[in-house]
Structure formats: structure tokens, C-alpha cells
N, C-alpha and C. Protein backbone atom coordinates (compact mmCIF):
# COMPACT_ATOMS: atom_id res chain seq x y z
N UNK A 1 -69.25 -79.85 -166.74
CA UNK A 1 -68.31 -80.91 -167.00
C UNK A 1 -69.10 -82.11 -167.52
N UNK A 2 -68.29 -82.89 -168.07
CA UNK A 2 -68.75 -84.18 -168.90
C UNK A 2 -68.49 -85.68 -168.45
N UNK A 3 -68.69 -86.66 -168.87
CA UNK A 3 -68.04 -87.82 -168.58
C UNK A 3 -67.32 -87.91 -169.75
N UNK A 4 -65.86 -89.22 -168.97
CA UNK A 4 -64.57 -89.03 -169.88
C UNK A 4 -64.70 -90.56 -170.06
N UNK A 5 -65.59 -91.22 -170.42
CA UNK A 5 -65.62 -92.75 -170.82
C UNK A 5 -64.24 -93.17 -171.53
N UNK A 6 -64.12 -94.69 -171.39
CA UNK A 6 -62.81 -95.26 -172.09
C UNK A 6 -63.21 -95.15 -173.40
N UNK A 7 -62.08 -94.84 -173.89
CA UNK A 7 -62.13 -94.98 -175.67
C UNK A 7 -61.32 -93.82 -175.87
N UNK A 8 -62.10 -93.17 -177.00
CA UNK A 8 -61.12 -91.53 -177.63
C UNK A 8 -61.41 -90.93 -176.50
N UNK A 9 -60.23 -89.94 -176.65
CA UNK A 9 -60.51 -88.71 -175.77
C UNK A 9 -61.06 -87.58 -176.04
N UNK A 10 -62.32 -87.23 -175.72
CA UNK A 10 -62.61 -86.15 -176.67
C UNK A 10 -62.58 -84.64 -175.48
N UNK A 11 -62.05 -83.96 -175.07
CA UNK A 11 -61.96 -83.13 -174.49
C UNK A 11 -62.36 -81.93 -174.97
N UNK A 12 -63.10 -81.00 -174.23
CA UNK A 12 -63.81 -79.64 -174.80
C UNK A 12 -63.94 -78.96 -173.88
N UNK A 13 -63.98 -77.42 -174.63
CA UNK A 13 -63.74 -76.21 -173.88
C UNK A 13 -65.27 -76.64 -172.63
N UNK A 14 -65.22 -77.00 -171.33
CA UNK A 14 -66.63 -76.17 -170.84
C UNK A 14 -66.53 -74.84 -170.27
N UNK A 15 -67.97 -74.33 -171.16
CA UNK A 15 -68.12 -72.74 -170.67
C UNK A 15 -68.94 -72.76 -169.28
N UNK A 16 -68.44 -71.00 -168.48
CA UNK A 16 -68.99 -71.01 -167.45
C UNK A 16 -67.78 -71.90 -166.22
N UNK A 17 -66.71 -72.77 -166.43
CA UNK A 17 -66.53 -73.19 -165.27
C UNK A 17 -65.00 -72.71 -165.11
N UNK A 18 -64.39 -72.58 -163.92
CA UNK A 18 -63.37 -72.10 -163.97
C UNK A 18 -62.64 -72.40 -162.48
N UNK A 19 -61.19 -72.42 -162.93
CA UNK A 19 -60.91 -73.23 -162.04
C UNK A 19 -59.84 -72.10 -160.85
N UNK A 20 -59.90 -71.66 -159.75
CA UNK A 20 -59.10 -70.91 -159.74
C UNK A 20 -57.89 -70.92 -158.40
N UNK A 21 -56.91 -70.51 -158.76
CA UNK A 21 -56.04 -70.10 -157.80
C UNK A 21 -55.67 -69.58 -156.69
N UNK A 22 -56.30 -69.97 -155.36
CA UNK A 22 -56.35 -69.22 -154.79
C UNK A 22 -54.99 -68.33 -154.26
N UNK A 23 -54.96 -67.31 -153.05
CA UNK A 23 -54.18 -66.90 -152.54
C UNK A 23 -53.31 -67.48 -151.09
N UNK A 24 -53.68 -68.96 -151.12
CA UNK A 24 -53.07 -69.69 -150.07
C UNK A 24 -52.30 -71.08 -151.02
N UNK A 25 -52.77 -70.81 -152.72
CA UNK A 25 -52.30 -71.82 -153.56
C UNK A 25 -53.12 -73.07 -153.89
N UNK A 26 -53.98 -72.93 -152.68
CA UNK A 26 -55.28 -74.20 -153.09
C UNK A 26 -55.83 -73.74 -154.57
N UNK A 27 -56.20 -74.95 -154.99
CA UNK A 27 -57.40 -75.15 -156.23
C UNK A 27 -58.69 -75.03 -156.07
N UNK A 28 -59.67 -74.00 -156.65
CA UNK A 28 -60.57 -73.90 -157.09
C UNK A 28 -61.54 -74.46 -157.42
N UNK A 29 -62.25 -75.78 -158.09
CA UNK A 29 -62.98 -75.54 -158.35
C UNK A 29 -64.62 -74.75 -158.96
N UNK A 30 -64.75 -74.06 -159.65
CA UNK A 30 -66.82 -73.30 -159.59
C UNK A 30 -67.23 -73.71 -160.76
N UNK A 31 -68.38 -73.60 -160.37
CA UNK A 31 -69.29 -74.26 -161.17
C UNK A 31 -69.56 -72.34 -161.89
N UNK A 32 -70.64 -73.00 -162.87
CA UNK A 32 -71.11 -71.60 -164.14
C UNK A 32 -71.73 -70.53 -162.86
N UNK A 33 -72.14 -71.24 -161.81
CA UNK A 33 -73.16 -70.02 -161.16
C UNK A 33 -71.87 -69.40 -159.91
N UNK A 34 -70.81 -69.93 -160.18
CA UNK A 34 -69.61 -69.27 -159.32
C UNK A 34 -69.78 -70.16 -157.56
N UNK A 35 -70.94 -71.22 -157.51
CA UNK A 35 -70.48 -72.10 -156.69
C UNK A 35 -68.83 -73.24 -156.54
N UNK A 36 -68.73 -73.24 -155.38
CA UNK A 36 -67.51 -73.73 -155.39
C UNK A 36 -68.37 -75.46 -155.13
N UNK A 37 -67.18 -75.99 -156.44
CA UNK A 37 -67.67 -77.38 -156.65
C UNK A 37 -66.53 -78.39 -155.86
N UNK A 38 -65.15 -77.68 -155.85
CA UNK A 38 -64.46 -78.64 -155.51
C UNK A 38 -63.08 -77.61 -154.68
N UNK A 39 -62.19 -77.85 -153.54
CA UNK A 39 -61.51 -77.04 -153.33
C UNK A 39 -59.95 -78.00 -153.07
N UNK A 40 -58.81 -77.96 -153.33
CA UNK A 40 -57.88 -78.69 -152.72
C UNK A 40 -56.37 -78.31 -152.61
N UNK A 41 -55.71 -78.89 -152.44
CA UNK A 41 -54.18 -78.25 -152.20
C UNK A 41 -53.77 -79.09 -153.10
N UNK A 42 -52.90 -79.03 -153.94
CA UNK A 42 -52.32 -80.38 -154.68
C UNK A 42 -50.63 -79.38 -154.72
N UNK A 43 -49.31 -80.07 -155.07
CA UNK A 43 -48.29 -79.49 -155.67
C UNK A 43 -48.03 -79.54 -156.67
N UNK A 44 -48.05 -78.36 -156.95
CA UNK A 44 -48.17 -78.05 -158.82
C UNK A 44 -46.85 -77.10 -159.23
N UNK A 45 -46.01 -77.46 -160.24
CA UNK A 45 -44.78 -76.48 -160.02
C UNK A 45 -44.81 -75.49 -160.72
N UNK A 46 -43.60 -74.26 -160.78
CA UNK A 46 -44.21 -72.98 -161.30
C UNK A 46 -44.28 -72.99 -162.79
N UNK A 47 -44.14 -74.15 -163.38
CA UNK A 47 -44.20 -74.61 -164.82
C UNK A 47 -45.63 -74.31 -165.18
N UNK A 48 -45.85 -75.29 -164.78
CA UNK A 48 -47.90 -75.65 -164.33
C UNK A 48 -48.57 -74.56 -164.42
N UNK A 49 -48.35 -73.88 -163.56
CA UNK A 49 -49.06 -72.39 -163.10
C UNK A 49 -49.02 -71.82 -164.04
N UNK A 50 -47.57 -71.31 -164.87
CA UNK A 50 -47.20 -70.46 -165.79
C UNK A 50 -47.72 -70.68 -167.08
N UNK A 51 -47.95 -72.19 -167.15
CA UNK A 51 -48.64 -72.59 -168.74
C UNK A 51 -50.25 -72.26 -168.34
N UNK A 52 -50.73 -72.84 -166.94
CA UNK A 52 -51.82 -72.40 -167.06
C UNK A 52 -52.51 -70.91 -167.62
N UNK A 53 -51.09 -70.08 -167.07
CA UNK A 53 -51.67 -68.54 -166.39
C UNK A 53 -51.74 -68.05 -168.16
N UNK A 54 -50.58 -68.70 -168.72
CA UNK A 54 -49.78 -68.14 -170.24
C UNK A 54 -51.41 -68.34 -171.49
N UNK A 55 -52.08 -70.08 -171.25
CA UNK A 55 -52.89 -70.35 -171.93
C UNK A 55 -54.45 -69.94 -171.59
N UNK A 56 -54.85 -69.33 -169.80
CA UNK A 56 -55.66 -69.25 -169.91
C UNK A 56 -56.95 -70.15 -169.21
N UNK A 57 -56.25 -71.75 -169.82
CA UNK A 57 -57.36 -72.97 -169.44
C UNK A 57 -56.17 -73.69 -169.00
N UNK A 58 -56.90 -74.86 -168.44
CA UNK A 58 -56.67 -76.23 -167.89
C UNK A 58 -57.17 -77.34 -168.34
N UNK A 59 -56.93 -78.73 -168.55
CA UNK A 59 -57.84 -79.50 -168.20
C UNK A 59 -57.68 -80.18 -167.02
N UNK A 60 -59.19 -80.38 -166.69
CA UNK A 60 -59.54 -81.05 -165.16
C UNK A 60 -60.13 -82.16 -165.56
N UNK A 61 -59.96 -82.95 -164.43
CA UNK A 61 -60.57 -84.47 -164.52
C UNK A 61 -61.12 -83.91 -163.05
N UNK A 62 -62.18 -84.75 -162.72
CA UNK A 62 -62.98 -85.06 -161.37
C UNK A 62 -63.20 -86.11 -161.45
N UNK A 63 -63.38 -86.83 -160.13
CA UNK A 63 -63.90 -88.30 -159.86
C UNK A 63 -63.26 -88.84 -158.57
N UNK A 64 -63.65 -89.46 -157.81
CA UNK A 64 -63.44 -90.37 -156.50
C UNK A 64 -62.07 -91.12 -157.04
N UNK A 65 -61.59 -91.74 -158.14
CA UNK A 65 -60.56 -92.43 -158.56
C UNK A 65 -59.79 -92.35 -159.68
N UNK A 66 -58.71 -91.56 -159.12
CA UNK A 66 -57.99 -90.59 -160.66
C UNK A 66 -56.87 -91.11 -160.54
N UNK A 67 -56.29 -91.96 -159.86
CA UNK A 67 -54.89 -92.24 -159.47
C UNK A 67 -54.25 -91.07 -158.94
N UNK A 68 -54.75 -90.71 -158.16
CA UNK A 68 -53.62 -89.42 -157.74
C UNK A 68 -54.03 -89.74 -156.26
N UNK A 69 -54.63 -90.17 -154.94
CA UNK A 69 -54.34 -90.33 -153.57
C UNK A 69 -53.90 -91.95 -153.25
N UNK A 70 -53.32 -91.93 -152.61
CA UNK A 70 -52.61 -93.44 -152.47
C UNK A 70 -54.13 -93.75 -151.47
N UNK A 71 -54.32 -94.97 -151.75
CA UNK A 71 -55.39 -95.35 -151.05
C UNK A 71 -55.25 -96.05 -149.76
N UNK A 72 -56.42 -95.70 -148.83
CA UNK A 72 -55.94 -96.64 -147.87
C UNK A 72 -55.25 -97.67 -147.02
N UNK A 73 -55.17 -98.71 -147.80
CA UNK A 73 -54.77 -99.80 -147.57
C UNK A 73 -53.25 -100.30 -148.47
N UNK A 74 -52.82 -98.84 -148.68
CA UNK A 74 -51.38 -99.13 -149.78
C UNK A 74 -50.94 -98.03 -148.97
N UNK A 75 -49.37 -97.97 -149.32
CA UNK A 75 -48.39 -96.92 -149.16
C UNK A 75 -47.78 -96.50 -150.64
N UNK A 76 -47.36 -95.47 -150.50
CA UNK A 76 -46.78 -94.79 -151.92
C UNK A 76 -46.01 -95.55 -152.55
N UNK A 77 -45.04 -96.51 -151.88
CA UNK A 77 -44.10 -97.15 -152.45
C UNK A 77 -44.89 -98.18 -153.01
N UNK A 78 -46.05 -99.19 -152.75
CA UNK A 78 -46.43 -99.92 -153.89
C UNK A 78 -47.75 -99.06 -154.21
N UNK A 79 -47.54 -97.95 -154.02
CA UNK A 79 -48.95 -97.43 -155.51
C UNK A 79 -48.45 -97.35 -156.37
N UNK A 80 -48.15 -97.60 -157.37
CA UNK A 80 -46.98 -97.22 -158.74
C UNK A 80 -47.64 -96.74 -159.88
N UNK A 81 -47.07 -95.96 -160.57
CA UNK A 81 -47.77 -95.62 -161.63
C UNK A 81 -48.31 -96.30 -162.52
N UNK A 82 -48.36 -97.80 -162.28
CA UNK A 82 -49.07 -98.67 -163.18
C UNK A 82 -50.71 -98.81 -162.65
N UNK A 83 -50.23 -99.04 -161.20
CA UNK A 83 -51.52 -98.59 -160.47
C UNK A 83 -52.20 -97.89 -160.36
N UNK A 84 -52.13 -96.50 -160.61
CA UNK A 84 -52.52 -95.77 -160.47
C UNK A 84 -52.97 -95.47 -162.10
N UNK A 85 -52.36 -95.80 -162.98
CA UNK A 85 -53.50 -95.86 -164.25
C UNK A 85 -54.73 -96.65 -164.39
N UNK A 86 -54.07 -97.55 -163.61
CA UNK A 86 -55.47 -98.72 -163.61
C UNK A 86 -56.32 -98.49 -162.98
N UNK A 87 -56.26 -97.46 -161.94
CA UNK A 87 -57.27 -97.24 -161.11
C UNK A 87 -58.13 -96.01 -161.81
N UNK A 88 -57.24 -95.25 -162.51
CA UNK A 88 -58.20 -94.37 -163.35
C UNK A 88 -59.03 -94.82 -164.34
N UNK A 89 -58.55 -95.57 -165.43
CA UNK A 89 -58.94 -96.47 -166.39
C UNK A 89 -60.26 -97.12 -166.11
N UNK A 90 -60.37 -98.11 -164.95
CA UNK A 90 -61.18 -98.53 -164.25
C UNK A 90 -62.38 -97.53 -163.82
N UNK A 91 -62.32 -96.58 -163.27
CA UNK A 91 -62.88 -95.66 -163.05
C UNK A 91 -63.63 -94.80 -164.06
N UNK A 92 -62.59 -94.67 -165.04
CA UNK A 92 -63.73 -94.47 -166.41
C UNK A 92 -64.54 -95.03 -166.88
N UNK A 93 -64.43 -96.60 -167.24
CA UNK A 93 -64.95 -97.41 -167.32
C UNK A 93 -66.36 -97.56 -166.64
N UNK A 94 -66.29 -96.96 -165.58
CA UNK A 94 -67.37 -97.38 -164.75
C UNK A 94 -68.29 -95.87 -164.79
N UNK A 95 -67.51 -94.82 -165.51
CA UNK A 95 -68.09 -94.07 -165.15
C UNK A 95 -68.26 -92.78 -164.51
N UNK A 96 -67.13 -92.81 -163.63
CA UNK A 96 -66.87 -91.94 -162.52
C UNK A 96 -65.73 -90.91 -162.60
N UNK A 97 -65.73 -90.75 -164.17
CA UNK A 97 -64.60 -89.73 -164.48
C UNK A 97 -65.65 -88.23 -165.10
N UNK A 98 -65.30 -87.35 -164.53
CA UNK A 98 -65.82 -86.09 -165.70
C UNK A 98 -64.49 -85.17 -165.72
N UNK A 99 -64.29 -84.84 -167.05
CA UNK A 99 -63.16 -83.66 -167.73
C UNK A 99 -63.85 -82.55 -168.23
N UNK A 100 -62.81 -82.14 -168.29
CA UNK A 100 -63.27 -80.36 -169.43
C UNK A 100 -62.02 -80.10 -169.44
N UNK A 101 -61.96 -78.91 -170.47
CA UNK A 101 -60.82 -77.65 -170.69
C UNK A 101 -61.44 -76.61 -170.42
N UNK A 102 -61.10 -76.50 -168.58
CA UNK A 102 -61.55 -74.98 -168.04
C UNK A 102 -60.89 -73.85 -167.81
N UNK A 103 -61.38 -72.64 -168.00
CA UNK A 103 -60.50 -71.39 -167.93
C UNK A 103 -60.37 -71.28 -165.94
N UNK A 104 -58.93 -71.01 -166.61
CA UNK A 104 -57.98 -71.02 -165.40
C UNK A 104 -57.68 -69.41 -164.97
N UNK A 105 -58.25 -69.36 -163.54
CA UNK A 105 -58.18 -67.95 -162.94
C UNK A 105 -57.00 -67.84 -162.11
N UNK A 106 -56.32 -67.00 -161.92
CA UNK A 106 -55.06 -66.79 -160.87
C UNK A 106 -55.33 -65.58 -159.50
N UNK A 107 -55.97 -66.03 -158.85
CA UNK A 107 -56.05 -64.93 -157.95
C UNK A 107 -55.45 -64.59 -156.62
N UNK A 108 -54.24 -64.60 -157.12
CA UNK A 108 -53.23 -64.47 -156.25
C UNK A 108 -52.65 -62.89 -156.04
């Protein structure tokens, strides 16, 4: 995986990483040597899955601040989606974003 600095988006296939499905529905994460880099539950609907499963790949973002967990010191109702861009944005900015377009495994 790469860093996703502010500016263009340039997104690319990475080889070797893959993201997969497990059989309890958690996410995957591995790295090229089939270490697990990252593991989580998120809700994803059978849209999601199906484009994944249909295309193959994904893209993934990683980083400590993606706008996607309401943070500590907030509740959902004022995290808002304005916030939560800014917190990604920010986060690029600084650095702490990496993306790819990884092939998506289903092993369900």
C-alpha cells in the first residue's frame, strides 16, 4: 500500500495484497507474504460484497483517521459527515492515509 496525500487521486492496482472475507463476515486485511495486516467487522451491504465479489478488487484506505469511528469525545449525532471528511482530509494531509485497489477474496 501507498500514501494517499491531498491533491489528485491517484489510485493503483497493489499487487500481492488482498483483502478478504472472512466466514464470520469480518475484513481481512494481508499483506503480499499472506500476513494479516489488519482485521475488522464493519457493515457492508450485500451490494458491496456483490460488486466486490463481481469485480474482484476493492479499494482500501488505512489510517488511524478515515472518518469512519466516531471519536471519543463526540457522539454520532454531532460527528456529521462534514466532520468526518475533515477528519480524513486532515489526515491525509498529514500523512496518515495509505490506499490501493486490492483483490478482494470471499471466503465464505
Amino acid at each position: 500500500m501507498r500514501r494517499f496525500p491531498r491533491g489528485i487521486a491517484d489510485l493503483r492496482t497493489i499487487p500481492g495484497w488482498a483483502l478478504h472475507r472472512l466466514a464470520d463476515d469480518r475484513i481481512e486485511l494481508r499483506s503480499p507474504d499472506g500476513g494479516v495486516y489488519s482485521r475488522i467487522t464493519v457493515p457492508a451491504s450485500p451490494d458491496w460484497y456483490s460488486a466486490a465479489l463481481h469485480h474482484g478488487y476493492a479499494v482500501c484506505f488505512y489510517g488511524p483517521q478515515l472518518g469512519v469511528r466516531t471519536p471519543p469525545d463526540s457522539t454520532p449525532e454531532r460527528y456529521t459527515d462534514a466532520k468526518r471528511l475533515e477528519e480524513f482530509r486532515t489526515a491525509r494531509g498529514r500523512g496518515l492515509v495509505a490506499d490501493g485497489i486490492i483483490a478482494y477474496r470471499n471466503n465464505r
